[in-house]
Protein backbone atom coordinates (compact mmCIF):
# COMPACT_ATOMS: atom_id res chain seq x y z
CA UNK A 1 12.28 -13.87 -59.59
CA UNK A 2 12.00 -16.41 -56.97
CA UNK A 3 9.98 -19.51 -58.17
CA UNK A 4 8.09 -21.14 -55.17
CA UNK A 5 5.32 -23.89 -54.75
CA UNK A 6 2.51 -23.36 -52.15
CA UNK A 7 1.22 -27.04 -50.77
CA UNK A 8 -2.14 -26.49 -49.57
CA UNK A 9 -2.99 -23.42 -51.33
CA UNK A 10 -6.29 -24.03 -51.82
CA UNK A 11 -6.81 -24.02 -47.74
CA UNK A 12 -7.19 -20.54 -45.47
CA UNK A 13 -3.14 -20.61 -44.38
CA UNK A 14 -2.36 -21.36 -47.87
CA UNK A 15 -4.21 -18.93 -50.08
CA UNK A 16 -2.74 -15.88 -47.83
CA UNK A 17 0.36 -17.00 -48.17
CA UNK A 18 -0.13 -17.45 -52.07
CA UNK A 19 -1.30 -14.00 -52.40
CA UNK A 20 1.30 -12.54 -50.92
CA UNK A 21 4.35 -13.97 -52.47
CA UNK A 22 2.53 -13.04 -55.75
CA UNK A 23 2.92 -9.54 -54.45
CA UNK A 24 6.56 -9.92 -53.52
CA UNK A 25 7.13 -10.24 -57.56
CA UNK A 26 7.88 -13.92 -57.01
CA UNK A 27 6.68 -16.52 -59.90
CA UNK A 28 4.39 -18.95 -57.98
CA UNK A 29 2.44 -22.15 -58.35
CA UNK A 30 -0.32 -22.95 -56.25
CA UNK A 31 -1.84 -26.77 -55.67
CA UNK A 32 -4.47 -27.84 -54.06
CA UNK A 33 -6.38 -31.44 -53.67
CA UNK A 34 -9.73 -29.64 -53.97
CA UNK A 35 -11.27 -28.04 -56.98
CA UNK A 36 -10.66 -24.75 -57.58
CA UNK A 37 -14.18 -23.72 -56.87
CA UNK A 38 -13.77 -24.86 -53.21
CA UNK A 39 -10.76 -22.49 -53.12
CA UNK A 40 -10.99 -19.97 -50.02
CA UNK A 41 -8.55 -17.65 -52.13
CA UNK A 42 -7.62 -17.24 -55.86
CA UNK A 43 -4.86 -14.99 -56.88
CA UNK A 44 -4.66 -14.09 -60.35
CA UNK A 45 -1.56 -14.42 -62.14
CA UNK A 46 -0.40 -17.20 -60.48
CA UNK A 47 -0.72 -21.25 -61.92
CA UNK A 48 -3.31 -23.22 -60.10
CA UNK A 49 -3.16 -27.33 -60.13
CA UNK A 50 -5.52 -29.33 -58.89
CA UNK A 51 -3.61 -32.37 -57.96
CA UNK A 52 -3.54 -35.00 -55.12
CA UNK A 53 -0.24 -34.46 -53.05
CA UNK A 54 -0.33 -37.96 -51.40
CA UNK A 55 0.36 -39.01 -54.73
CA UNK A 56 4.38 -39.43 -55.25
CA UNK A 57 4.00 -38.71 -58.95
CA UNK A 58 2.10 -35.55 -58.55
CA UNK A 59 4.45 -34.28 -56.12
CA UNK A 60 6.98 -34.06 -58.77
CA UNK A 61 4.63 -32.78 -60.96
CA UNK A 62 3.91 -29.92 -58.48
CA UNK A 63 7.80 -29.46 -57.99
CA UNK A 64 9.43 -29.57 -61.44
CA UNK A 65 11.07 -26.47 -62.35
CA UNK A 66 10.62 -24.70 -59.10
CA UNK A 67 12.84 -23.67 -56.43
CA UNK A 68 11.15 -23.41 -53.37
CA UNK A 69 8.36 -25.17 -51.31
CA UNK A 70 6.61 -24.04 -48.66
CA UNK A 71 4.12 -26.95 -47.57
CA UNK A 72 1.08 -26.45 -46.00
CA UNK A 73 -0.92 -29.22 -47.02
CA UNK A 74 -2.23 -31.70 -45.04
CA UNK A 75 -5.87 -33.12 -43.79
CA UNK A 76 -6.88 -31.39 -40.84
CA UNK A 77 -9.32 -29.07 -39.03
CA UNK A 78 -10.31 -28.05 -35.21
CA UNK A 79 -10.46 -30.30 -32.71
CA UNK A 80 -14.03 -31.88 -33.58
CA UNK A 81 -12.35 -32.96 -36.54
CA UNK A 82 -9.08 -34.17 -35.51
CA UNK A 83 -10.16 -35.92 -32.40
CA UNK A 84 -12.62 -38.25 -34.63
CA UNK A 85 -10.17 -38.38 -38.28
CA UNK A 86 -7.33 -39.83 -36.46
CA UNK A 87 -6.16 -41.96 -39.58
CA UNK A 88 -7.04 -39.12 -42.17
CA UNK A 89 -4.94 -37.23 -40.32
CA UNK A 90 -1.87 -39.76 -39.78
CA UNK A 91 -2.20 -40.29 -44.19
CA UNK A 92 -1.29 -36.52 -44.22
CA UNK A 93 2.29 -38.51 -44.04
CA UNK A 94 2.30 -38.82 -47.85
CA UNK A 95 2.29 -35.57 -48.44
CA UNK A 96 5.61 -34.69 -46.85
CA UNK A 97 7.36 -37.53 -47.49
CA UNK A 98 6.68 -37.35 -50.99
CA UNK A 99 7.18 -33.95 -51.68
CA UNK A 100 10.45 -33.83 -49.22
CA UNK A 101 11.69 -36.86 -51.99
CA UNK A 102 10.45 -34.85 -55.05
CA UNK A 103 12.18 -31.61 -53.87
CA UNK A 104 15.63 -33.63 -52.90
CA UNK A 105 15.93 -35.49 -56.55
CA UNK A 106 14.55 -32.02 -58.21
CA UNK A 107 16.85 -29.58 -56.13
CA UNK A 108 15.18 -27.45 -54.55
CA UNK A 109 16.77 -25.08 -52.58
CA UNK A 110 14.78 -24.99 -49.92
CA UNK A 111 11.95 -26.39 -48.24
CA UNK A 112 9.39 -25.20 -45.47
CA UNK A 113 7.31 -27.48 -43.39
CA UNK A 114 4.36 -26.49 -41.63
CA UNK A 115 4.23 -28.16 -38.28
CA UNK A 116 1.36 -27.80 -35.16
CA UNK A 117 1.54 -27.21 -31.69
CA UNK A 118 -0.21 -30.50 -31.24
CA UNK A 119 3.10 -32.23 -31.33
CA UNK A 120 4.10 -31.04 -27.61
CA UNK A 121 4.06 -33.62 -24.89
CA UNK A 122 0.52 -33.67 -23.74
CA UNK A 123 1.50 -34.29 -19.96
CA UNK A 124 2.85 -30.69 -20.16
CA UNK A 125 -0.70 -29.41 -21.30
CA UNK A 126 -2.91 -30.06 -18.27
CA UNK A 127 -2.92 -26.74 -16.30
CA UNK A 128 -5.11 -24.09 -17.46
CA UNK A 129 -2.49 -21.83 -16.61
CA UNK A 130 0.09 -23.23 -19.10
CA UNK A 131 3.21 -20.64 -19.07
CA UNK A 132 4.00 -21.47 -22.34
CA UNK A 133 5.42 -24.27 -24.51
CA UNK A 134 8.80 -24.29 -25.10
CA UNK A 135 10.07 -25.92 -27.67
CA UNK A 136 12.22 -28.28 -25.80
CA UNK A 137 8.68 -29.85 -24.62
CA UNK A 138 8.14 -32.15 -27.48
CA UNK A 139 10.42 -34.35 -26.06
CA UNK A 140 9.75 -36.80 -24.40
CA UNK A 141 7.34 -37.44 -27.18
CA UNK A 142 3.51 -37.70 -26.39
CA UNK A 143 1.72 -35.85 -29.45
CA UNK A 144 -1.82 -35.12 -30.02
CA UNK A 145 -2.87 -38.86 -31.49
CA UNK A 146 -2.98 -39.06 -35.19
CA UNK A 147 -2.34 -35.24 -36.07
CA UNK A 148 0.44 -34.75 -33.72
CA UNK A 149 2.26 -37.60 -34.13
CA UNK A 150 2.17 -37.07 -38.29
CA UNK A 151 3.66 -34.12 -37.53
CA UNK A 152 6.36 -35.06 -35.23
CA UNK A 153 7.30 -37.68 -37.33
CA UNK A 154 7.20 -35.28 -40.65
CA UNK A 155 9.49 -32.74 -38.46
CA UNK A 156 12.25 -35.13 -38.31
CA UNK A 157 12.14 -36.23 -42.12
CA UNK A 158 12.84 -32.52 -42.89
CA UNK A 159 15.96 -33.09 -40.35
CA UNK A 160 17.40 -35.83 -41.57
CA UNK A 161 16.94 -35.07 -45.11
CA UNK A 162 19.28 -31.72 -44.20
CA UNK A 163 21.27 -33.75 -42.40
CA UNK A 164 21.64 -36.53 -44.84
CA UNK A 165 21.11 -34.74 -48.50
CA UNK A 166 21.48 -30.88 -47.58
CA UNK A 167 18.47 -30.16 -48.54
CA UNK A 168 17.71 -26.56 -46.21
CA UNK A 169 14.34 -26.84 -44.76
CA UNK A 170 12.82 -25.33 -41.65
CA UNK A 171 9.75 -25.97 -39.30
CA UNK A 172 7.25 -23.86 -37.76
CA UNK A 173 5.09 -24.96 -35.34
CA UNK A 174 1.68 -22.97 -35.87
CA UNK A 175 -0.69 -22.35 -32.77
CA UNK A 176 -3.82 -21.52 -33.41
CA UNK A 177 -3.97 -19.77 -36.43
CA UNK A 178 -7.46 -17.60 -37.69
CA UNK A 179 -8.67 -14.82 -39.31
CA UNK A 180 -10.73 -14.04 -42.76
CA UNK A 181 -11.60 -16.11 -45.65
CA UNK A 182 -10.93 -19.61 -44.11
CA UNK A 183 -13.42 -22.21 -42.35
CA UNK A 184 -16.10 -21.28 -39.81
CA UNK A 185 -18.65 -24.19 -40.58
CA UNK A 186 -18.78 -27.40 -41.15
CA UNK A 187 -16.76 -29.24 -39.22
CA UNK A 188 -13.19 -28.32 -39.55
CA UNK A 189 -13.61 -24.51 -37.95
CA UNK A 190 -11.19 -23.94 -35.26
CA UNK A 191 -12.43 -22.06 -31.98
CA UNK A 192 -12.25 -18.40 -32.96
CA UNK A 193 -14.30 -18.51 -36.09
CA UNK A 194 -16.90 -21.31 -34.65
CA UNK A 195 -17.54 -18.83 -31.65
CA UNK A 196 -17.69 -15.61 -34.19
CA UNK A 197 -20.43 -17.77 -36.31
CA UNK A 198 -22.40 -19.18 -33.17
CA UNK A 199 -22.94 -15.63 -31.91
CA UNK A 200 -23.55 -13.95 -35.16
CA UNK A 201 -26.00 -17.01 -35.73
CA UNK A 202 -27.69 -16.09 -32.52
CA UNK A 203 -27.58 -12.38 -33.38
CA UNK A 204 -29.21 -12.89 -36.63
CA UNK A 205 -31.57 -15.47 -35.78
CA UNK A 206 -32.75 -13.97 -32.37
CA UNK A 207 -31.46 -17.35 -30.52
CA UNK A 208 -30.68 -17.08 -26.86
CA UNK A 209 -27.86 -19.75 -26.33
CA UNK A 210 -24.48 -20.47 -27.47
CA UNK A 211 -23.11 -24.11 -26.78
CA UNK A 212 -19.65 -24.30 -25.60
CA UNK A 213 -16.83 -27.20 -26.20
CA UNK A 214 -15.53 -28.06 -22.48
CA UNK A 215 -16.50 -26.35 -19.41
CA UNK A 216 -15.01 -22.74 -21.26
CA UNK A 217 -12.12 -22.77 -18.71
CA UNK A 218 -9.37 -24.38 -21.10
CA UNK A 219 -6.85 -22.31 -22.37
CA UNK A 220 -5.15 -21.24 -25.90
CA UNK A 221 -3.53 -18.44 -27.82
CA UNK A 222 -4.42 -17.66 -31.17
CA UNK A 223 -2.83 -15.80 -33.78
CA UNK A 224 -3.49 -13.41 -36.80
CA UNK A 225 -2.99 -14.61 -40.22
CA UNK A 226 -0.77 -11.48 -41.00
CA UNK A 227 1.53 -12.14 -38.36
CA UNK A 228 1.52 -15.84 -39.38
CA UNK A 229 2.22 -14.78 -43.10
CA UNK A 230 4.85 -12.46 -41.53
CA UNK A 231 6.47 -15.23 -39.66
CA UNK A 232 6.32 -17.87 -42.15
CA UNK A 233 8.68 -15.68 -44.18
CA UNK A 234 10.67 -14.46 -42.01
CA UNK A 235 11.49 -18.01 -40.67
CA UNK A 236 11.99 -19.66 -44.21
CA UNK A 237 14.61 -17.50 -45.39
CA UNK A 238 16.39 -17.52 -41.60
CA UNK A 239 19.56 -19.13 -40.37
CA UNK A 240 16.95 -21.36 -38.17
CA UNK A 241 17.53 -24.63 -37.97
CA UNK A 242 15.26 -26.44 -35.61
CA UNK A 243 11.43 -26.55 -35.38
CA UNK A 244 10.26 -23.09 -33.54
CA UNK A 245 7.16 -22.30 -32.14
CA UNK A 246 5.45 -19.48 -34.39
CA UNK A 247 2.24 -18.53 -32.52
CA UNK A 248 0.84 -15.94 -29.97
CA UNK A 249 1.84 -15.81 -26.23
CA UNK A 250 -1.50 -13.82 -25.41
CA UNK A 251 -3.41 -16.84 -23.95
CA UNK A 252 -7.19 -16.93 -23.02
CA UNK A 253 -9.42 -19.13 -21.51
CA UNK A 254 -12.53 -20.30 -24.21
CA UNK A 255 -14.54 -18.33 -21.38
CA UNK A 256 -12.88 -15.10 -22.46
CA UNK A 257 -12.62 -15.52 -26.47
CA UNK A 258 -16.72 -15.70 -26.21
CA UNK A 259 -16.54 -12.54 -24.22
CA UNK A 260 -14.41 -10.94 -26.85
CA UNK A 261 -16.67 -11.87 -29.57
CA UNK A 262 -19.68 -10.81 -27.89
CA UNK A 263 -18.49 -7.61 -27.08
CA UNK A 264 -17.97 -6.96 -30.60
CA UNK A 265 -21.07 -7.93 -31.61
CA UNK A 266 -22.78 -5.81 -28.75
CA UNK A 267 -24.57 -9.38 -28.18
CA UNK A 268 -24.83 -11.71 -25.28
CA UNK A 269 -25.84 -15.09 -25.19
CA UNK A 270 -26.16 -17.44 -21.95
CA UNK A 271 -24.22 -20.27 -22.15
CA UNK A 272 -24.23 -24.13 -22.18
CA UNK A 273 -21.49 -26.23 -21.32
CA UNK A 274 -20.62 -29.78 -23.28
CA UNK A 275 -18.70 -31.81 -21.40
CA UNK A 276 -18.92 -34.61 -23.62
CA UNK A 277 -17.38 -32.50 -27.01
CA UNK A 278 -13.93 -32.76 -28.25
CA UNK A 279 -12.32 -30.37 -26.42
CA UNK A 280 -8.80 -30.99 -26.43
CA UNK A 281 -5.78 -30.18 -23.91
CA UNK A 282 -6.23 -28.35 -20.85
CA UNK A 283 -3.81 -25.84 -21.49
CA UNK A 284 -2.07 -24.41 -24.29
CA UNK A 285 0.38 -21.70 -24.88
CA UNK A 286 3.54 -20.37 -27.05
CA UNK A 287 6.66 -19.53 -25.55
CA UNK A 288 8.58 -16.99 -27.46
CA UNK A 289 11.51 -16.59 -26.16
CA UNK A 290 13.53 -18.51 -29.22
CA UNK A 291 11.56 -16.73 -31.93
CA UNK A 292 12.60 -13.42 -30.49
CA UNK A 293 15.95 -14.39 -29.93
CA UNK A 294 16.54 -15.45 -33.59
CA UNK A 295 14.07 -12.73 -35.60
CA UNK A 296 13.92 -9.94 -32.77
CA UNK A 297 10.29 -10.57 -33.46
CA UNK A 298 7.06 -12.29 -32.14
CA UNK A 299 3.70 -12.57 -33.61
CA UNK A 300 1.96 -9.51 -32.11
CA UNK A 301 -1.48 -8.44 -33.15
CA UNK A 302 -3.90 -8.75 -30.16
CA UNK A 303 -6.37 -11.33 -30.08
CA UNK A 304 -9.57 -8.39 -29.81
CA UNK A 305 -8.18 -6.26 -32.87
CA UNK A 306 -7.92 -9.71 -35.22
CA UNK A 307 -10.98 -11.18 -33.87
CA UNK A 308 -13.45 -8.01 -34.90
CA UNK A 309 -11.68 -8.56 -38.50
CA UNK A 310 -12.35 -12.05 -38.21
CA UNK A 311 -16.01 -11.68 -37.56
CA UNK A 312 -16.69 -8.68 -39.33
CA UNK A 313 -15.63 -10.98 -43.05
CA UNK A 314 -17.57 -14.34 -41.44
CA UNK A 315 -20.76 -11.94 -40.57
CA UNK A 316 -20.52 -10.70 -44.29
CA UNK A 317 -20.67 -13.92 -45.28
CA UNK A 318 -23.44 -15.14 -43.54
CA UNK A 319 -25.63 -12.01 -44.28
CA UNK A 320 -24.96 -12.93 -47.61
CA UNK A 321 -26.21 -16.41 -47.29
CA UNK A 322 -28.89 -16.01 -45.11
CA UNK A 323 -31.59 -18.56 -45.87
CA UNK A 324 -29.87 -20.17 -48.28
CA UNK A 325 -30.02 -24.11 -47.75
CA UNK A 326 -26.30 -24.61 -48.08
CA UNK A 327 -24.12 -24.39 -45.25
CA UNK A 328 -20.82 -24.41 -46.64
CA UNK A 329 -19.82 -21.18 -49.00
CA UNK A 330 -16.61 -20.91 -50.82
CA UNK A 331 -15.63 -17.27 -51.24
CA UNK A 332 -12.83 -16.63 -53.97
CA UNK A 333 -10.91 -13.57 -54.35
CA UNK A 334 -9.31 -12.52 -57.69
């Protein structure tokens, strides 16, 4: 029985990925910075610790007798959060540096960092029509300020630290990831679940308008939490060595995610355009062509089929809590 440590298991990523490694049969504990009843997932049977992971004393606390880590943990959101938390963000340093020095003096065996598409060179972002990221293009560096950079720079402490202490570790560089029981309100959502909420908002409050980040003609891909989950694994226990990209190549324009979502919902809404939001790069996609090379695999699920589950779980929610005064609902799952 494998015994592994989930960083950030308290967050939408995090509790997935907790759950299932409790269903592989392996012996896990979970930590988290919030309390547990902000948790978007709780699996039973595995430990839960409430501890701050910026801390260098509760990292080895988290990591004693364990022999894994996959962090996940870090301060972060959508773009309306990172654009404006630029030093939260950049703090998120502790966490890595701390646990990648608690798992080196504890041996563990091996160690999995969860890295962002926000570190690519943002002068390679400005066309609509990206063709895809490879993952040569974070060099020369220009990373998303604050979050990108923290995670550039966390990317090559897990290098060195195999290079200088053979400690195994691997990077994947998420794009976009969504899909049930994570954030859709207050602040942190990223695109796919704040569009799912503003038109299920509309739809069950009869309003007419939906407000759109940008001028709806930036791009992205966005991928399923299952075939994150999948990949997560599958890169961990690979013979990969560098950061790789681990995200969808089926890019749409924010124009076309609001179609999707409307056309589940069998609801339209005209549209408003704010220029002045935080709206990111111009242009963002994931080249795949390493990923397949070393897995013969690439995340898969189309955007349409993981967007109805997404907003079939956030429009449960919200039925749930309609009227109530509170905007932000935890949902646990035992």
């Amino acid at each position: 029985m494998k015994k592994v440590v989930v960083a950030g298991a308290g967050g939408f990523i995090g509790g997935h990925l907790t759950k299932k490694l409790k269903e592989m049969g392996y012996q896990v504990r979970a930590v988290d910075i919030k309390p547990l009843t902000r948790w978007y997932q709780i699996t039973e049977g595995v430990e839960n610790l409430v501890l701050d992971l910026k801390s260098k004393e509760n990292c080895y606390q988290a990591l004693n007798g364990f022999e894994e880590v996959f962090n996940l943990a870090a301060d972060m959101g959508g773009m309306g959060f990172i654009e404006t938390h630029k030093a939260d963000c950049m703090l998120s340093v502790l966490i890595n540096t701390h646990l990648i020095m608690a798992a080196r003096d504890l041996g563990v065996q091996r160690f999995f960092y969860a890295s962002s598409a926000c570190v690519y060179n943002g002068s390679k972002q400005t066309d609509p029509d990206n063709p895809g990221l490879k993952e040569a293009d974070a060099y020369p560096a220009l990373a998303e300020d604050g979050y990108g950079w923290e995670k550039l720079f966390s990317e090559r402490m897990c290098r060195h630290f195999t290079e200088d202490f053979g400690l195994i570790t691997r990077v994947a560089r998420f794009h976009n990831v969504y899909g049930p029981f994570g954030t859709y309100d207050g602040g942190r959502e990223k695109a796919p679940a704040a569009i799912c909420r503003k038109v299920i908002d509309g739809k069950l409050f009869d309003k007419k308008e939906i407000v759109i980040w940008g001028d709806g003609h930036q791009t992205r891909s966005f991928m399923y939490i299952d075939d994150c989950i999948k990949g997560v694994l599958d890169i961990m226990y690979s013979n990969i060595q560098e950061p790789i990209n681990l995200g969808s190549s089926e890019m749409v324009s924010i124009n076309q995610l609001v179609d999707y979502v409307e056309e589940i919902a069998n609801f339209k809404l005209s549209r408003k355009y704010d220029l002045d939001a935080p709206k990111g790069v111009r242009g963002r996609n994931s080249d795949n062509t390493l990923i397949k090379q070393y897995l013969n695999w690439e995340p898969s699920i189309p955007l349409k089929d993981g967007l109805k589950k997404t907003y079939d779980w956030i429009k449960e929610q919200m039925v749930e809590n309609k009227g109530k005064d509170s905007k932000k609902v935890v949902f646990n799952e035992f």
